[in-house]
PDB file of N, CA and C in Angstrom:
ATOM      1  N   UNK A   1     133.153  56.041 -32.015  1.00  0.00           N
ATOM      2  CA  UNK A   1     134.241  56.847 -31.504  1.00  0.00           C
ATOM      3  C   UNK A   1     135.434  55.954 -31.225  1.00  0.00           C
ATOM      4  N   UNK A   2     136.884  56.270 -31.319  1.00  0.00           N
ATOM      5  CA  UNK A   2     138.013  55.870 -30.905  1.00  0.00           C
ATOM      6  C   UNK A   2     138.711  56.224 -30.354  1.00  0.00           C
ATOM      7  N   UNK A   3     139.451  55.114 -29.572  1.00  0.00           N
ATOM      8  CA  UNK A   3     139.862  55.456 -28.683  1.00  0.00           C
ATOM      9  C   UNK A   3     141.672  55.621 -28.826  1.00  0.00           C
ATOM     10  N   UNK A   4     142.618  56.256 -28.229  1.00  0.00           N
ATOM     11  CA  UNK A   4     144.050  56.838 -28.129  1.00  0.00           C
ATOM     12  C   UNK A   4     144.310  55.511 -27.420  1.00  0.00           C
ATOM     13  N   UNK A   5     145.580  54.591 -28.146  1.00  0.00           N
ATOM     14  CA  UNK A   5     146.124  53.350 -27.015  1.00  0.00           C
ATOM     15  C   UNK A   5     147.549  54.124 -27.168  1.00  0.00           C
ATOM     16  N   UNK A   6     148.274  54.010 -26.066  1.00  0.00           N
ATOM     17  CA  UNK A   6     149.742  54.534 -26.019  1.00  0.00           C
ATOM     18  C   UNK A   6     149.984  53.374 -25.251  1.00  0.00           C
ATOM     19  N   UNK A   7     151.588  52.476 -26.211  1.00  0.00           N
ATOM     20  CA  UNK A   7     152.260  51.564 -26.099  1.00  0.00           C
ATOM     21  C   UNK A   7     153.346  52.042 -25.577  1.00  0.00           C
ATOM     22  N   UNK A   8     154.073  51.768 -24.099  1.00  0.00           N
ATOM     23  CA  UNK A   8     155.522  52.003 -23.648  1.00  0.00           C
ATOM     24  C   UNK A   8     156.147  51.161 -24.556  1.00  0.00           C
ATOM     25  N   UNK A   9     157.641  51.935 -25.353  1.00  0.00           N
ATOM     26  CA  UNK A   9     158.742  50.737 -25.376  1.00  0.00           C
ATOM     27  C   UNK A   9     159.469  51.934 -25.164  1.00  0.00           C
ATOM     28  N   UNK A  10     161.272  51.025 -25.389  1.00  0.00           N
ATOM     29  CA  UNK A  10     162.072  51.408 -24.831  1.00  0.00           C
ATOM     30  C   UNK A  10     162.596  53.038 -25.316  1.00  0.00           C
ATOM     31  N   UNK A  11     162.213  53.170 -26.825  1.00  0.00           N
ATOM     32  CA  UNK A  11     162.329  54.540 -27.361  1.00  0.00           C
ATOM     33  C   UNK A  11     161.209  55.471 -26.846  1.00  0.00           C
ATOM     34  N   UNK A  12     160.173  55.120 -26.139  1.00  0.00           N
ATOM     35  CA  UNK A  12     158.995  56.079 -25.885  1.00  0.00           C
ATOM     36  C   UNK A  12     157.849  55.596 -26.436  1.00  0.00           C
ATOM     37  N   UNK A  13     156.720  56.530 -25.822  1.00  0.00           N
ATOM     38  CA  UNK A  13     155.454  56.125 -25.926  1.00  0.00           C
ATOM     39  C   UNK A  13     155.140  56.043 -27.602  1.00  0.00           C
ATOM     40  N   UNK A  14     154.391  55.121 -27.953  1.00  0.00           N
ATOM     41  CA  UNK A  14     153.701  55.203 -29.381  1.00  0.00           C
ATOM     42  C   UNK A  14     152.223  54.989 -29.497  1.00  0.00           C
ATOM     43  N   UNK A  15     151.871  56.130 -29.937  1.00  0.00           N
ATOM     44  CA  UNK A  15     150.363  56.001 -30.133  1.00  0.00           C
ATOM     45  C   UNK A  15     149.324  55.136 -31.130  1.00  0.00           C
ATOM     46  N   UNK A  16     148.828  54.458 -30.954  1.00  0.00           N
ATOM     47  CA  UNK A  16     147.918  54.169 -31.934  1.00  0.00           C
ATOM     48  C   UNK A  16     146.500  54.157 -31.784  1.00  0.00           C
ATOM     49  N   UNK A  17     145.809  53.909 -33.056  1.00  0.00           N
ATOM     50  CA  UNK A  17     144.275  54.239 -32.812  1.00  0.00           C
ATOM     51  C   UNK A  17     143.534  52.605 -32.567  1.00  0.00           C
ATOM     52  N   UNK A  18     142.180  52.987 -31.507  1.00  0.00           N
ATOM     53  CA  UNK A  18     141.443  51.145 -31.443  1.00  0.00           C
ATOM     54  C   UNK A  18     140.044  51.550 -31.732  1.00  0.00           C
ATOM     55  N   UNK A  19     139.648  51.015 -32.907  1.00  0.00           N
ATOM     56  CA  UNK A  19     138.177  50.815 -32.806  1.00  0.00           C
ATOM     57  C   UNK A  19     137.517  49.756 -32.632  1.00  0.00           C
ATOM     58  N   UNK A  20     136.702  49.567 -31.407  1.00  0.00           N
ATOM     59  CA  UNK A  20     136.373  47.858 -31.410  1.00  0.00           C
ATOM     60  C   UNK A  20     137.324  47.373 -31.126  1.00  0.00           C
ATOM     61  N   UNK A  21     137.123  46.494 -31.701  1.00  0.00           N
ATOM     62  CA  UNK A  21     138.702  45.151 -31.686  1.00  0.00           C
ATOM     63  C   UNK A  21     139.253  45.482 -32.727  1.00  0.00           C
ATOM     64  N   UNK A  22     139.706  46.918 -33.375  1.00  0.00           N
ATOM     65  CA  UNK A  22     140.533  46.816 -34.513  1.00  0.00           C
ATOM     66  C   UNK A  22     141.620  48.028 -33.861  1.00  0.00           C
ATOM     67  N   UNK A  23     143.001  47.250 -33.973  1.00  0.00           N
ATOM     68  CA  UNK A  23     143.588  48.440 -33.561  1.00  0.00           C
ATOM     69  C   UNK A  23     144.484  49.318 -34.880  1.00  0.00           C
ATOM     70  N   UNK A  24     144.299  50.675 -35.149  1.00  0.00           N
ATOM     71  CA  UNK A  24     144.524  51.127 -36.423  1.00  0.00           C
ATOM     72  C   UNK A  24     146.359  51.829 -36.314  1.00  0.00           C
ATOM     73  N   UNK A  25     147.368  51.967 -36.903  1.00  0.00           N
ATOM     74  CA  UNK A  25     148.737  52.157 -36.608  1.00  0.00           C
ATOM     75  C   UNK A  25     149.076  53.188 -38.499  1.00  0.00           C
ATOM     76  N   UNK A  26     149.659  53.908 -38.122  1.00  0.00           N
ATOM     77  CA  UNK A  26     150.636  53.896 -39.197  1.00  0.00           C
ATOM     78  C   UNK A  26     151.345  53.412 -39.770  1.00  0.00           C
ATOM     79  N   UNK A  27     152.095  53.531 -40.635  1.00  0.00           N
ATOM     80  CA  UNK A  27     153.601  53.147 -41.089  1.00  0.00           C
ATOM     81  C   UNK A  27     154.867  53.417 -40.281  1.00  0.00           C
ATOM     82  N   UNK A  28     154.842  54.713 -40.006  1.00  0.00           N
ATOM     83  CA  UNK A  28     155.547  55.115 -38.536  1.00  0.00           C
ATOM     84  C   UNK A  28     155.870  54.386 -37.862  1.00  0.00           C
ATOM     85  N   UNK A  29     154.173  54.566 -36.869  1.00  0.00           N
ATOM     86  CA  UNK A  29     153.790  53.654 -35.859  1.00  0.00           C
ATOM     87  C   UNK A  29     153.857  52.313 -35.336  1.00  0.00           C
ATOM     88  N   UNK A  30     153.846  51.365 -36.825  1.00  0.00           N
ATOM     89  CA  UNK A  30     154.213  50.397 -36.849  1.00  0.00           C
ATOM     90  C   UNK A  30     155.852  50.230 -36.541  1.00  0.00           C
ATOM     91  N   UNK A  31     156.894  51.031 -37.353  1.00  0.00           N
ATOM     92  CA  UNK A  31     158.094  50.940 -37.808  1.00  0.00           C
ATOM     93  C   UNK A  31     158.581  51.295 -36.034  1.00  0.00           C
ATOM     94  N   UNK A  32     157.485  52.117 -35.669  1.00  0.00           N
ATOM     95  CA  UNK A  32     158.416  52.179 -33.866  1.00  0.00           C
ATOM     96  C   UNK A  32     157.863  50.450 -33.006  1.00  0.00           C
ATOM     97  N   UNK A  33     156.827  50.401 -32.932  1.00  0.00           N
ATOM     98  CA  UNK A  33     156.507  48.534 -32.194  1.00  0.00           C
ATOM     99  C   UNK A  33     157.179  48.300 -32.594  1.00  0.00           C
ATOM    100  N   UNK A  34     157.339  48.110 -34.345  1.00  0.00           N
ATOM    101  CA  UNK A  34     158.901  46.468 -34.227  1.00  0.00           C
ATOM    102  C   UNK A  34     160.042  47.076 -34.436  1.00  0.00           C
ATOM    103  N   UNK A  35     160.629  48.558 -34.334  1.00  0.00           N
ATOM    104  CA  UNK A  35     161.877  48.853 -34.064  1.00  0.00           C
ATOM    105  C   UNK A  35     162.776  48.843 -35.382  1.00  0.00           C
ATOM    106  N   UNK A  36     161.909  49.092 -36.099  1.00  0.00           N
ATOM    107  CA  UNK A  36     162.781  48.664 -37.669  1.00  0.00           C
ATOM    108  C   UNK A  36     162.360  50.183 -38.123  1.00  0.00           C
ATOM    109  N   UNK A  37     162.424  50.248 -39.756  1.00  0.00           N
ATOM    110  CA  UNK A  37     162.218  51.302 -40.564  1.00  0.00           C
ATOM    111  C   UNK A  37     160.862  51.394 -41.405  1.00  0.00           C
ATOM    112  N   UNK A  38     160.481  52.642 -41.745  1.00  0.00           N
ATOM    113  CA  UNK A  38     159.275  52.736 -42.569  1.00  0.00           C
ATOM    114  C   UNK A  38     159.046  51.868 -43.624  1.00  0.00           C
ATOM    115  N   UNK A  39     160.461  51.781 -44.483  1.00  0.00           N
ATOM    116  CA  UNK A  39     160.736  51.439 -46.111  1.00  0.00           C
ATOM    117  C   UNK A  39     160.592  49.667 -45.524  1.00  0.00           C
ATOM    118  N   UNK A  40     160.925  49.097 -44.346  1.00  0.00           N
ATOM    119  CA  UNK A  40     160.461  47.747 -44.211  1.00  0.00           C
ATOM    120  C   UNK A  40     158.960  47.599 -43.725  1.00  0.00           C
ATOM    121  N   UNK A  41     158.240  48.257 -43.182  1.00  0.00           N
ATOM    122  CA  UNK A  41     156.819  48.318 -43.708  1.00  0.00           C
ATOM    123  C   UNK A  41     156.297  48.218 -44.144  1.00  0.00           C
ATOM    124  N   UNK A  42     156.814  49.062 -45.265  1.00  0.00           N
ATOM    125  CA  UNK A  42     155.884  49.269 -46.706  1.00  0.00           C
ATOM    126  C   UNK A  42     156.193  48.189 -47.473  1.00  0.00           C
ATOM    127  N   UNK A  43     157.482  47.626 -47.493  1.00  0.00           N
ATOM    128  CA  UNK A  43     157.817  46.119 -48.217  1.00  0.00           C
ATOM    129  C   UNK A  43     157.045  45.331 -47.681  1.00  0.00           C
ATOM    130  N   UNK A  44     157.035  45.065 -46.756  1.00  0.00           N
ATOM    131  CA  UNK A  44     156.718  44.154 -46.094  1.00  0.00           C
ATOM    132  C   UNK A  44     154.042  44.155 -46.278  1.00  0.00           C
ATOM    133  N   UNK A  45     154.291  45.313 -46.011  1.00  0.00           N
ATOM    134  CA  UNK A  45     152.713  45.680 -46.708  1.00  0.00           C
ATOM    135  C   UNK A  45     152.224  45.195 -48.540  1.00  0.00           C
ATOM    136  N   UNK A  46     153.303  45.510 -49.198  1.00  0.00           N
ATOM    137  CA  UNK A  46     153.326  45.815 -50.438  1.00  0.00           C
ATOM    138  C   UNK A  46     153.292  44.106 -50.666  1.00  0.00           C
ATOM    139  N   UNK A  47     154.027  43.218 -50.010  1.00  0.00           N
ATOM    140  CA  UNK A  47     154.254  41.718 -50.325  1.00  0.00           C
ATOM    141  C   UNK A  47     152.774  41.033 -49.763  1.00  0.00           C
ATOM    142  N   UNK A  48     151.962  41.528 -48.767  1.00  0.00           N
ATOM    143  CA  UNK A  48     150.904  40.905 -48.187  1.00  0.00           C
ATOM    144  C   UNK A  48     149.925  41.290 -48.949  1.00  0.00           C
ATOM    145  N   UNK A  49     149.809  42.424 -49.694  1.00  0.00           N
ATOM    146  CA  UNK A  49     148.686  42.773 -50.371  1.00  0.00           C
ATOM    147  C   UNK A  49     148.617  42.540 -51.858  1.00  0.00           C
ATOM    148  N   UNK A  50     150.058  42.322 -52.690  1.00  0.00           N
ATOM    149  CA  UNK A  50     150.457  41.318 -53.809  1.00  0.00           C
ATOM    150  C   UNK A  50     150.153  40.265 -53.811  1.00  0.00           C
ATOM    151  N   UNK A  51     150.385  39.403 -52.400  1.00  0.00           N
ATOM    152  CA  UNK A  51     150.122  37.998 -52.380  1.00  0.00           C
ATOM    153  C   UNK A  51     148.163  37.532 -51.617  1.00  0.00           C
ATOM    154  N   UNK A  52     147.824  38.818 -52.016  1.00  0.00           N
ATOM    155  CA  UNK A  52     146.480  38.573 -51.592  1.00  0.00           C
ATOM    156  C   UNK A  52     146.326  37.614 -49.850  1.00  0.00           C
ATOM    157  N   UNK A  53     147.298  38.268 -49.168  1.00  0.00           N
ATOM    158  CA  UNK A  53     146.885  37.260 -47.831  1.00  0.00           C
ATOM    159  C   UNK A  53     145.942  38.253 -47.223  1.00  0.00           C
ATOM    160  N   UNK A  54     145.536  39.664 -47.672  1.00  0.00           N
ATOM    161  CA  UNK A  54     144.720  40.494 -46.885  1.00  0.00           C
ATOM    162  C   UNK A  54     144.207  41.457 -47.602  1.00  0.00           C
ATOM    163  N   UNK A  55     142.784  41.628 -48.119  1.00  0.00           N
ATOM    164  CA  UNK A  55     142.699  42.633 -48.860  1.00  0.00           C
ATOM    165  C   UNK A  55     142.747  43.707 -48.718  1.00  0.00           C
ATOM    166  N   UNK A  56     143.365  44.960 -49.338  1.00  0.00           N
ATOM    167  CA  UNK A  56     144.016  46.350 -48.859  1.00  0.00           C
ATOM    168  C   UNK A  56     143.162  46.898 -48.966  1.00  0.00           C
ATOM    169  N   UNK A  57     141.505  47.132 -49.172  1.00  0.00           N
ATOM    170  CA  UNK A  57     140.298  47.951 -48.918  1.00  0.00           C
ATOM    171  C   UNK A  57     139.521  47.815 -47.931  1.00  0.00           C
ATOM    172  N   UNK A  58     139.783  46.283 -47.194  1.00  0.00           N
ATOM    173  CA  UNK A  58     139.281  46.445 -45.774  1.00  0.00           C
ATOM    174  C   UNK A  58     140.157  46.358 -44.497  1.00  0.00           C
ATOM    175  N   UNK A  59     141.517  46.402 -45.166  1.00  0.00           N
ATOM    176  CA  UNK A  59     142.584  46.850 -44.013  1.00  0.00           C
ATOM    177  C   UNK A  59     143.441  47.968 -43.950  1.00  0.00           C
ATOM    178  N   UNK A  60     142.741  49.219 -44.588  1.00  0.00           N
ATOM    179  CA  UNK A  60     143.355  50.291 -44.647  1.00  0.00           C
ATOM    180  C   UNK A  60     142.444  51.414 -44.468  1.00  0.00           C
ATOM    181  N   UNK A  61     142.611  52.263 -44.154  1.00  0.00           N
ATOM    182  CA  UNK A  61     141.616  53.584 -43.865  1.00  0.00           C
ATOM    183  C   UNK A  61     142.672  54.712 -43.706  1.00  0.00           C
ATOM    184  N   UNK A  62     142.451  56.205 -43.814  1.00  0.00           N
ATOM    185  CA  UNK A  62     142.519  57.257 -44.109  1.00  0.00           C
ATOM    186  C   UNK A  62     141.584  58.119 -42.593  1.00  0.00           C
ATOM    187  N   UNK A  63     142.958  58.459 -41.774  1.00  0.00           N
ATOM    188  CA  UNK A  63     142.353  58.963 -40.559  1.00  0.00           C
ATOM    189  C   UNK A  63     142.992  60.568 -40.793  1.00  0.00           C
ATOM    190  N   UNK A  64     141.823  61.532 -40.230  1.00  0.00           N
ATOM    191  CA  UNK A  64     143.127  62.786 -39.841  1.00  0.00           C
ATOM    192  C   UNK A  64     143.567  62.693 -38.786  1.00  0.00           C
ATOM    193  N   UNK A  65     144.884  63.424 -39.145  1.00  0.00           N
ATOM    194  CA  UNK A  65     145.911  63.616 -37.888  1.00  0.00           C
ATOM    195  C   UNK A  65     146.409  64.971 -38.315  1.00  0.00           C
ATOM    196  N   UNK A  66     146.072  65.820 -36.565  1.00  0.00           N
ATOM    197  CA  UNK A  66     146.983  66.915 -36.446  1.00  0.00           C
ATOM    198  C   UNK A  66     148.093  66.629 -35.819  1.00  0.00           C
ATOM    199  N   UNK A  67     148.775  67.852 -36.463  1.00  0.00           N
ATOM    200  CA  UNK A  67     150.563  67.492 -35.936  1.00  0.00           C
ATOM    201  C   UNK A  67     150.855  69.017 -36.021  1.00  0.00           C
ATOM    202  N   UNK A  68     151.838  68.779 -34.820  1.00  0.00           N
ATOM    203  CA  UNK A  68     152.422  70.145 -34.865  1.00  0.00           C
ATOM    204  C   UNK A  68     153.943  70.539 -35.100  1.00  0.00           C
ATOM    205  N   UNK A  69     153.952  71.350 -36.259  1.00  0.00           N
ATOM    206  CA  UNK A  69     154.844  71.883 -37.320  1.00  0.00           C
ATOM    207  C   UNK A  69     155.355  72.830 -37.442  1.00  0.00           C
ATOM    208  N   UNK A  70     156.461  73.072 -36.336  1.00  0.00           N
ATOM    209  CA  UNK A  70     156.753  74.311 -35.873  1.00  0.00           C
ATOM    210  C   UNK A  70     155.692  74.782 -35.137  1.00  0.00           C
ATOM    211  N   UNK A  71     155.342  76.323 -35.407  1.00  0.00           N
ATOM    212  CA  UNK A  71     155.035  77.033 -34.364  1.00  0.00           C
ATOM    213  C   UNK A  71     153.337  76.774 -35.031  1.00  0.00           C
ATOM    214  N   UNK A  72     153.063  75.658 -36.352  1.00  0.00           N
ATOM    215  CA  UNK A  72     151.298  75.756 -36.367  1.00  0.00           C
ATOM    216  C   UNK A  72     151.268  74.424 -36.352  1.00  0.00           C
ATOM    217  N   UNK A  73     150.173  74.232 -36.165  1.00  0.00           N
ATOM    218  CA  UNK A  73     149.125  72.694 -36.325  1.00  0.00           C
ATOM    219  C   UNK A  73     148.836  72.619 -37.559  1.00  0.00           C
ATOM    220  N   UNK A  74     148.846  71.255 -38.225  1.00  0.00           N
ATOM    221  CA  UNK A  74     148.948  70.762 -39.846  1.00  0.00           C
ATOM    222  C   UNK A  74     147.978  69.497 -39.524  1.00  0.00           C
ATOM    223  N   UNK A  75     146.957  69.467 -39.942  1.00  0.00           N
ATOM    224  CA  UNK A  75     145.900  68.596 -40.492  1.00  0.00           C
ATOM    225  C   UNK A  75     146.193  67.638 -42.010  1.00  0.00           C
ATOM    226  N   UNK A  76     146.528  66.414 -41.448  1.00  0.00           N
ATOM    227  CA  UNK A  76     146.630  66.030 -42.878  1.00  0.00           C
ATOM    228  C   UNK A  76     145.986  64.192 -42.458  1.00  0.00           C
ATOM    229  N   UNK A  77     145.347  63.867 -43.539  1.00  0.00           N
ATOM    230  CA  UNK A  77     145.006  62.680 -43.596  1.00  0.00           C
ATOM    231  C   UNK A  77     146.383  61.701 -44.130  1.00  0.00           C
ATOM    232  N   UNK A  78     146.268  60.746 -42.770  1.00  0.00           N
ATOM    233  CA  UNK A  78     147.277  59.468 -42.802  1.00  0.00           C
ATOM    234  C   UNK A  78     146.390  57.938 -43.476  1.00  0.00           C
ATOM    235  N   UNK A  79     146.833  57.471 -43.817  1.00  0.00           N
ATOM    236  CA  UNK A  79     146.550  55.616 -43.688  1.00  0.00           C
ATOM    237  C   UNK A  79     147.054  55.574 -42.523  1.00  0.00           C
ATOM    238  N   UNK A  80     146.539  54.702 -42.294  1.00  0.00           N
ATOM    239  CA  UNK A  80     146.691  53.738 -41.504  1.00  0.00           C
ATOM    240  C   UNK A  80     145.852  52.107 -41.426  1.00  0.00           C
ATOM    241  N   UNK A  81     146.800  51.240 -40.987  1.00  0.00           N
ATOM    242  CA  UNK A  81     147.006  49.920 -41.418  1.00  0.00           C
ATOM    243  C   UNK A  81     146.222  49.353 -40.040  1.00  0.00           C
TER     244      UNK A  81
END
């Protein structure tokens, strides 16, 4: 089971997921901790997993997340990093 960590910064709370000692984030999620943008994420992902410093099948997983979308709840499976 995992557990909900919510990080204060200065834009608001950000959630991420911890299993064990692994703590699991979005692209989002990430892009709110360091205060930057999605599209530098994904560069920045796309260059670590080109340059083989981390292999992208044991540092990536596929969690659901509900979200709410207007007036319904939307189930959709995220990565997360």
């Amino acid at each position: 089971m995992s557990d909900i960590v919510i990080f204060e910064e200065d834009v608001g709370p950000v959630e991420v997921r911890l299993e064990g000692e692994t703590l699991w984030a979005t692209q989002g999620q990430m892009a709110e901790l360091f205060d930057t943008s999605t599209d530098n994420i994904g560069l920045h992902l796309r260059n670590v997993y080109a340059e083989a410093e981390l292999d992208e099948a044991a540092t990536t997983e596929d969690f659901s997340v509900v979200r709410q979308e207007g007036k319904r709840q939307v189930r959709r499976r995220l990565k997360h990093y």
